[in-house]
Each structure stands twice: as structure tokens, then as C-alpha cells.
N, C-alpha and C. Protein backbone atom coordinates (compact mmCIF):
# COMPACT_ATOMS: atom_id res chain seq x y z
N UNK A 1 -36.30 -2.95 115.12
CA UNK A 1 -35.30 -3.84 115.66
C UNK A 1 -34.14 -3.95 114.67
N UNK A 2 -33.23 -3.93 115.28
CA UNK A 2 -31.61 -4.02 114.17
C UNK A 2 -31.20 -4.62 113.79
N UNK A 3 -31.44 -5.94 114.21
CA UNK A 3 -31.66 -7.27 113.66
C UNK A 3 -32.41 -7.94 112.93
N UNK A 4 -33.87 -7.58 112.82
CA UNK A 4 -34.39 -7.49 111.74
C UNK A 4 -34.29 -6.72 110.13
N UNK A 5 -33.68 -5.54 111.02
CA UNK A 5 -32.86 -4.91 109.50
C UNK A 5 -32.05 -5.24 108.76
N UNK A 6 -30.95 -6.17 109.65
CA UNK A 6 -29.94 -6.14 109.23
C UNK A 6 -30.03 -7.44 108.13
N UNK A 7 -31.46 -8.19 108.72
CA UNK A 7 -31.88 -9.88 108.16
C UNK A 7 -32.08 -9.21 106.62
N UNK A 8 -33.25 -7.73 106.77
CA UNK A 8 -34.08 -7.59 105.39
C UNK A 8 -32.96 -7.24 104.13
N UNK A 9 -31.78 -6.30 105.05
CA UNK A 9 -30.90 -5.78 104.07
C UNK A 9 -30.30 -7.44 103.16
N UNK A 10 -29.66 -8.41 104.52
CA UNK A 10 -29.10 -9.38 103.82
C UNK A 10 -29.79 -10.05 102.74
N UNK A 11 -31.02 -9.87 102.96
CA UNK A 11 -31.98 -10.69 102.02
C UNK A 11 -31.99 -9.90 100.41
N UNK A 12 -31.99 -8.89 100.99
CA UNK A 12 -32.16 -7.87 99.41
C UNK A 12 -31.06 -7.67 98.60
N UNK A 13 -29.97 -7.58 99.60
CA UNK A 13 -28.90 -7.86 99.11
C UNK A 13 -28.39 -8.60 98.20
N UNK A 14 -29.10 -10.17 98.67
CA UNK A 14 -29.03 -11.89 98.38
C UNK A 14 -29.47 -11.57 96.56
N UNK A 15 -30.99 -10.90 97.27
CA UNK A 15 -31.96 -10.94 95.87
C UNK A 15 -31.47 -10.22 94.56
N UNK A 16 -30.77 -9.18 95.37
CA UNK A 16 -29.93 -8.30 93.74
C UNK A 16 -28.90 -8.90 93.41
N UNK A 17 -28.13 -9.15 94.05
CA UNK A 17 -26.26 -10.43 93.72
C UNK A 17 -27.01 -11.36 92.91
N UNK A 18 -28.32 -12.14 93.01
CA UNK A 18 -28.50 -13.24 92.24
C UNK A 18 -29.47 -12.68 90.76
N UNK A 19 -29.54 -11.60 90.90
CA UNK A 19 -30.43 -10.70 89.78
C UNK A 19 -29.07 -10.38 88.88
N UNK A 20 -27.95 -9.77 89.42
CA UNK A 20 -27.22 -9.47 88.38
C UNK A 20 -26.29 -10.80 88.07
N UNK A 21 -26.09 -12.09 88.92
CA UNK A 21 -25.20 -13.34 88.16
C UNK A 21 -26.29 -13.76 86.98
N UNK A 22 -27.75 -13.64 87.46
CA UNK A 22 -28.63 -14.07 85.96
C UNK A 22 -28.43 -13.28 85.12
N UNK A 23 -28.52 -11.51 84.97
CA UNK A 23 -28.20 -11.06 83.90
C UNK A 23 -26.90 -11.23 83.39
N UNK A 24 -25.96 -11.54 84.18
CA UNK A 24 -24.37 -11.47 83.78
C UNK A 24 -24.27 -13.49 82.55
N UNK A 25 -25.16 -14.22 82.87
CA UNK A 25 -25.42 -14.97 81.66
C UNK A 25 -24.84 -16.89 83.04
N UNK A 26 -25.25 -16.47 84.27
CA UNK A 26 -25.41 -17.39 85.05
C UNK A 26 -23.78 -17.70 84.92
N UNK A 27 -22.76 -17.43 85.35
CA UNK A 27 -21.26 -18.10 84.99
C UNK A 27 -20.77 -18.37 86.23
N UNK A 28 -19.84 -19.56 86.23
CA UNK A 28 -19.33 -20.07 87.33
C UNK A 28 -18.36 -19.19 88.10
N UNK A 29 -18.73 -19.27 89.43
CA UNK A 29 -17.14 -18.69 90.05
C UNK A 29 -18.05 -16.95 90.40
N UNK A 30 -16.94 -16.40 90.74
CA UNK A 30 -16.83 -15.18 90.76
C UNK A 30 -18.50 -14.61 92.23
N UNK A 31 -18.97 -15.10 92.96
CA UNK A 31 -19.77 -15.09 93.78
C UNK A 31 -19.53 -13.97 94.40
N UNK A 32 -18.48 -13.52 94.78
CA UNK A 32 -18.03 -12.79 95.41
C UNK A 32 -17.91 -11.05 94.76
N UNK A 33 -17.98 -11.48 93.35
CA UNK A 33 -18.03 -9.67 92.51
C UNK A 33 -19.68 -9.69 92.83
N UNK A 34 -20.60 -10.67 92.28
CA UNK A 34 -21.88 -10.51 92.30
C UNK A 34 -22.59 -9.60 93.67
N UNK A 35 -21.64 -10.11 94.97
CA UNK A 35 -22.37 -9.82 96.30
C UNK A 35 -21.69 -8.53 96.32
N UNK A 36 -20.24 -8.32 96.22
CA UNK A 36 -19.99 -6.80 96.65
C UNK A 36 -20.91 -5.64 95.40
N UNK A 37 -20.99 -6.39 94.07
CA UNK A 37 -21.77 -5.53 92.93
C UNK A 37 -23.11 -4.72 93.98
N UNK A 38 -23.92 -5.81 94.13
CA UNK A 38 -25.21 -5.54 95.19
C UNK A 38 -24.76 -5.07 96.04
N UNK A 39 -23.87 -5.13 96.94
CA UNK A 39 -23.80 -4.24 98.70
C UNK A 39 -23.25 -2.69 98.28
N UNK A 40 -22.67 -2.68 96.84
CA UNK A 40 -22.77 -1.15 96.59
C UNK A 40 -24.13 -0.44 96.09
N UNK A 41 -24.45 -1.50 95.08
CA UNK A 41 -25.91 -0.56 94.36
C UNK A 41 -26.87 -0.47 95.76
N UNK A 42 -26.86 -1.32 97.17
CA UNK A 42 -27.44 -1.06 98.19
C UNK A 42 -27.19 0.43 98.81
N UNK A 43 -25.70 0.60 98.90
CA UNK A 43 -25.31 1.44 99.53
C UNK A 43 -25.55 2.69 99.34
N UNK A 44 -25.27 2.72 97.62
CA UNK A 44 -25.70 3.74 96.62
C UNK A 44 -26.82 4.56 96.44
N UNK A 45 -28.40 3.54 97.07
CA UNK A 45 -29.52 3.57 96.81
C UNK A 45 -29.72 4.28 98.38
N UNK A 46 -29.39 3.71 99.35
CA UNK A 46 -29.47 4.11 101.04
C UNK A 46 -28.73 5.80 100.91
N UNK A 47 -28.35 5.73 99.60
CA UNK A 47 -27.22 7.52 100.38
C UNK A 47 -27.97 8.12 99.54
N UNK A 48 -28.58 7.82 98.62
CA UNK A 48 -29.24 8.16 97.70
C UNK A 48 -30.75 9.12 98.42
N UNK A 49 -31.48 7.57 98.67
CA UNK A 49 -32.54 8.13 99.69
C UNK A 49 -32.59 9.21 101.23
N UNK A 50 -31.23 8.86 101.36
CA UNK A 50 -31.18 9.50 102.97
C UNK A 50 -30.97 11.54 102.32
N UNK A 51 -30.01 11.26 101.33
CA UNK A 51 -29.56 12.50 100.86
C UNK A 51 -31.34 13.08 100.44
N UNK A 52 -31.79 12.40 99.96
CA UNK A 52 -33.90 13.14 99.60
C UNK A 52 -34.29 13.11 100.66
N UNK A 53 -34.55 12.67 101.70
CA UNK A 53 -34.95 12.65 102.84
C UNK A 53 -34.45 13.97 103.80
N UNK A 54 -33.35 14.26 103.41
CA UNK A 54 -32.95 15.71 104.31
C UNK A 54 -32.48 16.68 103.50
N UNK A 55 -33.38 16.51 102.30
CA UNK A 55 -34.12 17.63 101.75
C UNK A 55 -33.11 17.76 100.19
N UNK A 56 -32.55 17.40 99.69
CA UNK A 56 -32.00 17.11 98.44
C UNK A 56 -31.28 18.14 98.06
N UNK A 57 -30.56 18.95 99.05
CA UNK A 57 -29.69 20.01 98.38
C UNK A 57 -28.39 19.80 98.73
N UNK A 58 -27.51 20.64 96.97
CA UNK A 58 -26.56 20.71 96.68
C UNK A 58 -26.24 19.00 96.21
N UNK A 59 -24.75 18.01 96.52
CA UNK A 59 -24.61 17.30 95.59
C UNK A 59 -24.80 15.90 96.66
N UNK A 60 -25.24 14.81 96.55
CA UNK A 60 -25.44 14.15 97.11
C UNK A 60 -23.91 12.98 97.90
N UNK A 61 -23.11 13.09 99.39
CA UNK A 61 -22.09 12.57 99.41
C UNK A 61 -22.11 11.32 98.71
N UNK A 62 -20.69 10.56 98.64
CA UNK A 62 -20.92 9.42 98.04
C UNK A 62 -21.35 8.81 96.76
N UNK A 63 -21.95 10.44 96.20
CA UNK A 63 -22.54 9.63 95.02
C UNK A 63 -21.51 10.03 93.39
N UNK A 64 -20.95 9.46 92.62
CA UNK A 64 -20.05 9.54 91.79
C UNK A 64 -19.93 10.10 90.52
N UNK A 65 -19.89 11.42 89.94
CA UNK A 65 -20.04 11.70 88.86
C UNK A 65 -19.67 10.79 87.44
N UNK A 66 -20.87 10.47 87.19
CA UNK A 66 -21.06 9.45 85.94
C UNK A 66 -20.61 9.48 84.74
N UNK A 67 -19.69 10.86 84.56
CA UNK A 67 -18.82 11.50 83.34
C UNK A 67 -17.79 11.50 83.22
């Protein structure tokens, strides 16, 4: 159901935005870098997996050379 997906993503989402304002040292304000921070490392992780899933060749779209 797509609606249930869409609940689990928001939730995990929720759970990493508030994982990185604790590592970032709990600071006021800024709510809004925390949630887009998470809806990329989500996004990142989903293109990540889909790219292994149909079989892991050549360079994965989306994903950003780290150099």
C-alpha cells in the first residue's frame, strides 16, 4: 500500500533529521537543513539500493563522485 510507504519513509526520515540535529550538538533553529540533510541521505540510500538490485553495473545515477 502507498500510503503506508509513504507513512514508513516519513517516519525514517523523522528518525535520521533527529539523529543528525543530536549529532550536530542539539542547536536551535535550522529544522529545516536537518529534514532536507535526511530526505537526501534517504534518497541517496533508495538509488543506491535500486542501482544493486538491477544488478550493479557501470556507475550508479545520482550518485556523486566524492573527490
Amino acid at each position: 500500500m502507498a500510503g503506508e510507504h509513504d507513512i514508513d519513509a516519513a517516519e525514517a526520515i523523522r528518525r535520521s533529521a533527529y539523529f543528525f540535529w543530536e549529532q550536530a550538538g542539539r542547536p536551535d533553529g535550522n529544522a529545516d537543513y536537518y529534514w532536507t540533510l535526511a530526505e537526501e541521505a534517504h534518497r541517496r540510500q533508495a538509488d543506491y539500493d535500486r542501482w544493486l538490485a538491477e544488478g550493479a553495473s557501470g556507475t550508479p545515477e545520482n550518485i556523486k563522485d566524492a573527490s
